[in-house]
Protein backbone atom coordinates (compact mmCIF):
# COMPACT_ATOMS: atom_id res chain seq x y z
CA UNK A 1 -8.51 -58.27 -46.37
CA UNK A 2 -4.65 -58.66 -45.78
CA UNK A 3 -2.70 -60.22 -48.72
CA UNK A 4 -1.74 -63.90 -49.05
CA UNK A 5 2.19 -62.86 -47.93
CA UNK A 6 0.63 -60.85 -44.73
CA UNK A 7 -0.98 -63.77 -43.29
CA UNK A 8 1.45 -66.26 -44.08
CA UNK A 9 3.98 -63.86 -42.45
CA UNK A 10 1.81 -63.90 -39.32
CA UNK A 11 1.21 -67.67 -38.91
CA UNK A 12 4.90 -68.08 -39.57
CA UNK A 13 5.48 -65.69 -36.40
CA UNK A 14 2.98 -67.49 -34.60
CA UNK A 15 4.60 -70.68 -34.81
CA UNK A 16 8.23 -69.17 -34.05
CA UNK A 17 9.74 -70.06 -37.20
CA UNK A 18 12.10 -68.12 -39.43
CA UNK A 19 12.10 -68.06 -43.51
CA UNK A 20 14.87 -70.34 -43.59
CA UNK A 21 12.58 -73.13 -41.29
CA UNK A 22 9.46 -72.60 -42.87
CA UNK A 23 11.41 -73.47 -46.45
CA UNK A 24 13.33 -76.15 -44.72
CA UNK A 25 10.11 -77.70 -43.69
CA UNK A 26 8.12 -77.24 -47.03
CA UNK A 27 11.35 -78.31 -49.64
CA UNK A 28 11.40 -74.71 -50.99
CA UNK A 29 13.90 -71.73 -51.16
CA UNK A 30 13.99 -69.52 -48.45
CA UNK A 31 14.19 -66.78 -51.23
CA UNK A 32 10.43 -67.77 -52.74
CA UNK A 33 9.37 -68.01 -48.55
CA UNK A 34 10.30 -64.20 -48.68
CA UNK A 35 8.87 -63.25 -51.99
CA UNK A 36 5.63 -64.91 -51.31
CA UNK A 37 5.39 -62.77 -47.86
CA UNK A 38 6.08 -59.27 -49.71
CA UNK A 39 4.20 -60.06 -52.51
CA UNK A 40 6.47 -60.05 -54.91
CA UNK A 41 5.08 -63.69 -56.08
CA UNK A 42 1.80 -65.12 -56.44
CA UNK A 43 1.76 -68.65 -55.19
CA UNK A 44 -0.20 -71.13 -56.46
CA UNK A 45 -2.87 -72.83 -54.77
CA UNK A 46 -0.91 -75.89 -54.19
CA UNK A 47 2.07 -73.83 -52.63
CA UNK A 48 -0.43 -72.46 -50.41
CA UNK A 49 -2.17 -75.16 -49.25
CA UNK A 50 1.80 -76.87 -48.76
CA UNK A 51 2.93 -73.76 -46.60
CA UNK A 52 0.01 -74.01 -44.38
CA UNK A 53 0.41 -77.51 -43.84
CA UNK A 54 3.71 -76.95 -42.52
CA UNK A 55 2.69 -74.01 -40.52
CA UNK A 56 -0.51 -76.16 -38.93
CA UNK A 57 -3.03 -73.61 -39.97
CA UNK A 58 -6.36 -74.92 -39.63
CA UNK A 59 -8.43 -75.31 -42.20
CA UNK A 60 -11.01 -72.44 -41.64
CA UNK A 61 -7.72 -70.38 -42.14
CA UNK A 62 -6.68 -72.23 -45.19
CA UNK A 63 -9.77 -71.13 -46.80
CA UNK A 64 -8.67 -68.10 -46.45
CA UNK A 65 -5.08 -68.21 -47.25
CA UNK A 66 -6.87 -69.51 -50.83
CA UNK A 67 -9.05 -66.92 -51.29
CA UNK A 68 -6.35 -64.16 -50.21
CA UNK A 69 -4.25 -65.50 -53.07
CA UNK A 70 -6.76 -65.94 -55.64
CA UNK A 71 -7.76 -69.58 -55.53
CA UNK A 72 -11.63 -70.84 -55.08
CA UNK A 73 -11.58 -72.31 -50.95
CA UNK A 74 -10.49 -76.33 -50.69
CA UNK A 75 -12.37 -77.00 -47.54
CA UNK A 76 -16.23 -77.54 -47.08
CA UNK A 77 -18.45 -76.45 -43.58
CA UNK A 78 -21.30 -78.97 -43.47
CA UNK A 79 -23.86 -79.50 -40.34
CA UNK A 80 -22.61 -82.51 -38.70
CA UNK A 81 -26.50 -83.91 -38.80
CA UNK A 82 -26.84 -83.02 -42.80
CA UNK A 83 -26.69 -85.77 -45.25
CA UNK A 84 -23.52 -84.91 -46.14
CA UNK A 85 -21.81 -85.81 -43.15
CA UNK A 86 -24.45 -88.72 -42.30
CA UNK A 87 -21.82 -91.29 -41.80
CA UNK A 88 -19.39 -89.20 -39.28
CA UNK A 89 -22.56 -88.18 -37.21
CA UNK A 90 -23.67 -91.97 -36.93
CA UNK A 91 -20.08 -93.10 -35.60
CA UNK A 92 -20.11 -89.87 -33.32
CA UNK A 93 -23.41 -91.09 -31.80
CA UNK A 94 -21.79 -94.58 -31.13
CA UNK A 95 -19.40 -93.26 -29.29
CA UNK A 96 -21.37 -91.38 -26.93
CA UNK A 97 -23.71 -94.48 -26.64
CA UNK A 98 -21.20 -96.57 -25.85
CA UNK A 99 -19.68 -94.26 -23.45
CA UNK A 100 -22.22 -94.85 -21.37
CA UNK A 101 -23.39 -94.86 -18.29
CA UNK A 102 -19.98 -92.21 -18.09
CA UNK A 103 -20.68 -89.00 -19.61
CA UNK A 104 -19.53 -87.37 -22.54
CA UNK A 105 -19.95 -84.64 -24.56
CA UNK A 106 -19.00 -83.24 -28.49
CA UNK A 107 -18.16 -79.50 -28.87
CA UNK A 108 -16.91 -77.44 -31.76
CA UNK A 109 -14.14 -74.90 -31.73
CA UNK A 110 -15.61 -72.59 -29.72
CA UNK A 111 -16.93 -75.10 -26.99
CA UNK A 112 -20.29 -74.99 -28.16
CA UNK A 113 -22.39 -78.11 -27.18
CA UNK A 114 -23.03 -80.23 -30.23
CA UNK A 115 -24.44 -83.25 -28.85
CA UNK A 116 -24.32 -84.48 -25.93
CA UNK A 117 -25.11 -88.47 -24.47
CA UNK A 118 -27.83 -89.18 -21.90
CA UNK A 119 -25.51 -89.39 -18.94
CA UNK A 120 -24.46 -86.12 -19.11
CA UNK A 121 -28.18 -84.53 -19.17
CA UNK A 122 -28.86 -86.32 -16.08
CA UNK A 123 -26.89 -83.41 -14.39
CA UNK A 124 -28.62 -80.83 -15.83
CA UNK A 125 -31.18 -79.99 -13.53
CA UNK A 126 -31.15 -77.25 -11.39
CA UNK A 127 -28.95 -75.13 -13.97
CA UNK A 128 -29.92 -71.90 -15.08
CA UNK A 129 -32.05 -72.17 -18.12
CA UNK A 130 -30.70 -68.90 -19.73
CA UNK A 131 -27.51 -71.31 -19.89
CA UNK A 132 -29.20 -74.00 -21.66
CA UNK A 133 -30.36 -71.51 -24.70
CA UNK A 134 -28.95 -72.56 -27.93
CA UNK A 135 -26.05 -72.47 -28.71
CA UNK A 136 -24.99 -74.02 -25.03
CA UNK A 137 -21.30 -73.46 -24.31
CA UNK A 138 -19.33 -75.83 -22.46
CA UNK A 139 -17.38 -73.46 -20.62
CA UNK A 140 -20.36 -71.28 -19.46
CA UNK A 141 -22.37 -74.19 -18.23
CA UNK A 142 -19.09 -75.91 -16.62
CA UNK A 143 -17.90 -72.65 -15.02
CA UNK A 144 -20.77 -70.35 -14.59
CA UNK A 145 -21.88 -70.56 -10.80
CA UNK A 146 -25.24 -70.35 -12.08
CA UNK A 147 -24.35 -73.48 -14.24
CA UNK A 148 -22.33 -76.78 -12.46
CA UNK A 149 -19.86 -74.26 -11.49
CA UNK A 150 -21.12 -74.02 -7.69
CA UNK A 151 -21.22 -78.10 -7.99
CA UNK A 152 -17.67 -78.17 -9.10
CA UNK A 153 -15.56 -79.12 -5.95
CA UNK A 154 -12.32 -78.23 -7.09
CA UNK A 155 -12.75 -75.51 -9.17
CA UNK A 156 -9.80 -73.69 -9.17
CA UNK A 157 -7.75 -76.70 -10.61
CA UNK A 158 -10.65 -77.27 -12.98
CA UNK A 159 -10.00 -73.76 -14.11
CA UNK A 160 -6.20 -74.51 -14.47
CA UNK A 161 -6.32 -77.45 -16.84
CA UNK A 162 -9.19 -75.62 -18.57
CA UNK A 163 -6.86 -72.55 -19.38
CA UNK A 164 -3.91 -74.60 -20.10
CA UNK A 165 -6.25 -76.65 -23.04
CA UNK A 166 -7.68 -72.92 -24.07
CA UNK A 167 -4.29 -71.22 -24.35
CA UNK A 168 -2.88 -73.81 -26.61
CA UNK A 169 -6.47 -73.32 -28.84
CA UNK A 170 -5.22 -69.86 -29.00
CA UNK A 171 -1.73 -70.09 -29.72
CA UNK A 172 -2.93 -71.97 -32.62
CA UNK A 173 -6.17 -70.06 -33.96
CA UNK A 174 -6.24 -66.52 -32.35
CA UNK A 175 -10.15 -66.90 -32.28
CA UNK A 176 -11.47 -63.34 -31.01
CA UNK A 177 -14.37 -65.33 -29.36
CA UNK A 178 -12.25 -67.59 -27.87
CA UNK A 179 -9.87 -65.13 -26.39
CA UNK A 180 -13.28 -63.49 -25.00
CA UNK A 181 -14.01 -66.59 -23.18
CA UNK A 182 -10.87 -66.79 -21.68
CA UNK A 183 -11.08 -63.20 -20.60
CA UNK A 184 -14.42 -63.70 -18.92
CA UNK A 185 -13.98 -67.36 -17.39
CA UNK A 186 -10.34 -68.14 -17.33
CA UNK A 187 -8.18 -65.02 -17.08
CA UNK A 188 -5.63 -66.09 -13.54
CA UNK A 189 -7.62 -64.27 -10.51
CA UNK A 190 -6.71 -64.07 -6.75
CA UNK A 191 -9.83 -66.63 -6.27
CA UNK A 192 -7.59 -69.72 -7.43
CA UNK A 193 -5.44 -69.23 -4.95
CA UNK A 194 -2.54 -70.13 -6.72
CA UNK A 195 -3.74 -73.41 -8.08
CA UNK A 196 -1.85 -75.41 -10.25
CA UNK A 197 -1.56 -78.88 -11.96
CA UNK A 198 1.11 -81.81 -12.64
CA UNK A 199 -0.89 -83.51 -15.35
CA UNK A 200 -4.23 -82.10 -17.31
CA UNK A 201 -5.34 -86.03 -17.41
CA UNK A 202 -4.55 -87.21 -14.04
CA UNK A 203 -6.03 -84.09 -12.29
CA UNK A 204 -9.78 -85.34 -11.67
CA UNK A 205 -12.49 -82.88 -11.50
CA UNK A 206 -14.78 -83.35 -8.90
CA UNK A 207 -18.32 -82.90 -8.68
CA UNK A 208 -20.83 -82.48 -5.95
CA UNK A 209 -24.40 -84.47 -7.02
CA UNK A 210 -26.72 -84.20 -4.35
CA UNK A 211 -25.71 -85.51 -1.03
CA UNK A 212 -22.73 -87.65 -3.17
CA UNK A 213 -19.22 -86.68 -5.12
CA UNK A 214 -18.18 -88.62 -8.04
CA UNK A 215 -14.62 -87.94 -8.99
CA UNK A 216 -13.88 -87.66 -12.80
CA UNK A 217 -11.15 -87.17 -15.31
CA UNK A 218 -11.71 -86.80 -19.24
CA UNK A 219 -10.17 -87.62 -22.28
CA UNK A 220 -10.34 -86.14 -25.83
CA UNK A 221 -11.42 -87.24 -29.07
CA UNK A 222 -10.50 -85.75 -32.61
CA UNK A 223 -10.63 -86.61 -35.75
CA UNK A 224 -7.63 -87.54 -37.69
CA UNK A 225 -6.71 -85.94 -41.00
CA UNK A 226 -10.04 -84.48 -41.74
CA UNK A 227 -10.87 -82.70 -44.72
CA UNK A 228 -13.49 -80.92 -43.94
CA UNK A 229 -13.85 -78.03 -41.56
CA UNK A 230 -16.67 -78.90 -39.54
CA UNK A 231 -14.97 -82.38 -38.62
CA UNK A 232 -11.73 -80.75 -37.68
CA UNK A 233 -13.42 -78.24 -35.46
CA UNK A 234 -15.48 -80.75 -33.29
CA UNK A 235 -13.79 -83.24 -30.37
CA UNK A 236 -15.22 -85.55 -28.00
CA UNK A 237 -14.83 -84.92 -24.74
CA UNK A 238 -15.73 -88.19 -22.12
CA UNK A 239 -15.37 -88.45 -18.56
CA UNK A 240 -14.34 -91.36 -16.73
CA UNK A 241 -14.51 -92.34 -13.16
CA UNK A 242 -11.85 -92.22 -10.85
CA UNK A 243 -12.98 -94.43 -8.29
CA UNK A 244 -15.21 -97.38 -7.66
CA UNK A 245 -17.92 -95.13 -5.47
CA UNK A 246 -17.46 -92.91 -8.66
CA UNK A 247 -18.33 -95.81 -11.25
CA UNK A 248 -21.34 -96.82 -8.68
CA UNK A 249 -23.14 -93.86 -8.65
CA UNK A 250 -22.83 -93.20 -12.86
CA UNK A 251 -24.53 -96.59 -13.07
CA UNK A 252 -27.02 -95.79 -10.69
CA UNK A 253 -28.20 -92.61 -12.14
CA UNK A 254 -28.25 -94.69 -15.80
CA UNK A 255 -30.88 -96.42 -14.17
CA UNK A 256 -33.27 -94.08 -12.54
């Protein structure tokens, strides 16, 4: 395991900021920013926890800032359908009730399905059920051609804003599964042919349904200041129609 100093050194790069802004930014010397990187002081957990703040780590990482440093972890992991978190998963399954009859979707950090509302099962048919096995990621199923990739009109600008959102999720937690995912769905290839996007929200992503195209753009959902890991790491993703023909045909398939 790399000391405390290491990976508060490395975060600090990652975010582009010297000594002197990191102190700045945390009300502390620049001279205990450098002593804490080389060792030569042992923070205390509070220090830590401060210096991450101001360096956005996630919490996952702050766990193990703690535990590099010699402090017991701060943040809990709990299944988002255990008792503990019985109250967060009740107003998560509002929200993809209500969203209804437009889809929408919850994943965790590494795009993994969590739940999912009834809209959005509708257009699972026809997919590859090797795709479906649990865990179900939402880039796999969204961009595999076995998946709604071959439904997916516009896929090379769906593949743009995709790796836009990704790189920033990198940039901030250098996930080696992420990065992987990337590599295999979203790494720039001569097949976009150059696409590119003005505005992740405004581009819609449009999707063949049968004999019919609905025309779709999505918001997302966190939640703010959470303290535990499991609600940082999740997001709701919903779709919304573009058009009236769009809204018609969600509320038709609502009803079959």
């Amino acid at each position: 395991m790399t000391t405390v100093g290491e990976q508060l050194r490395a975060w600090r790069t990652r975010r582009r900021m010297s000594q002197l802004d990191l102190a700045i930014a945390a009300d502390v010397s620049a001279r205990h920013v450098s002593l804490v990187e080389t060792g030569k002081s042992r923070p205390s957990a509070a220090m830590v926890l401060r210096l991450a703040e101001r360096l956005d780590v996630p919490l996952r990482e702050r766990n193990r800032l703690l535990l590099a440093a010699g402090h017991a972890p701060r943040y809990r992991e709990r299944a988002l359908d255990g008792e503990g978190l019985a109250a967060a998963h009740g107003a998560v399954a509002a929200v993809l009730r209500a969203h209804e009859p437009y889809p929408a979707v919850v994943i965790d950090r590494r795009w993994n399905i969590v739940m999912m509302n009834r809209t959005l099962e509708r257009f699972l048919p026809g997919v590859d059920p090797a795709l479906l096995r649990p865990p179900v990621n939402m880039l796999r199923l969204g961009l595999h051609p076995d998946g709604l990739g071959s439904r997916i009109v516009n896929l090379a600008q769906v593949r743009a804003v995709l790796r836009a959102r990704l790189s920033r999720q990198l940039e901030r937690t250098r996930d080696p599964e992420l990065a992987a995912l990337y590599e295999e769905y979203l790494a720039p290839h001569a097949g976009d042919g150059g696409a590119s996007i003005e505005d992740e929200i405004t581009t819609p992503m449009v999707v063949r349904h049968g004999e019919r195209e609905l025309k779709l753009f999505s918001t997302v959902t966190t939640f703010g200041t959470p303290q535990d890991i499991t609600l940082e790491e999740i997001s709701i993703e919903s779709y919304y129609p573009v058009d009236a023909a769009t809204e018609a045909l969600l509320r038709a398939l609502a009803a079959d």
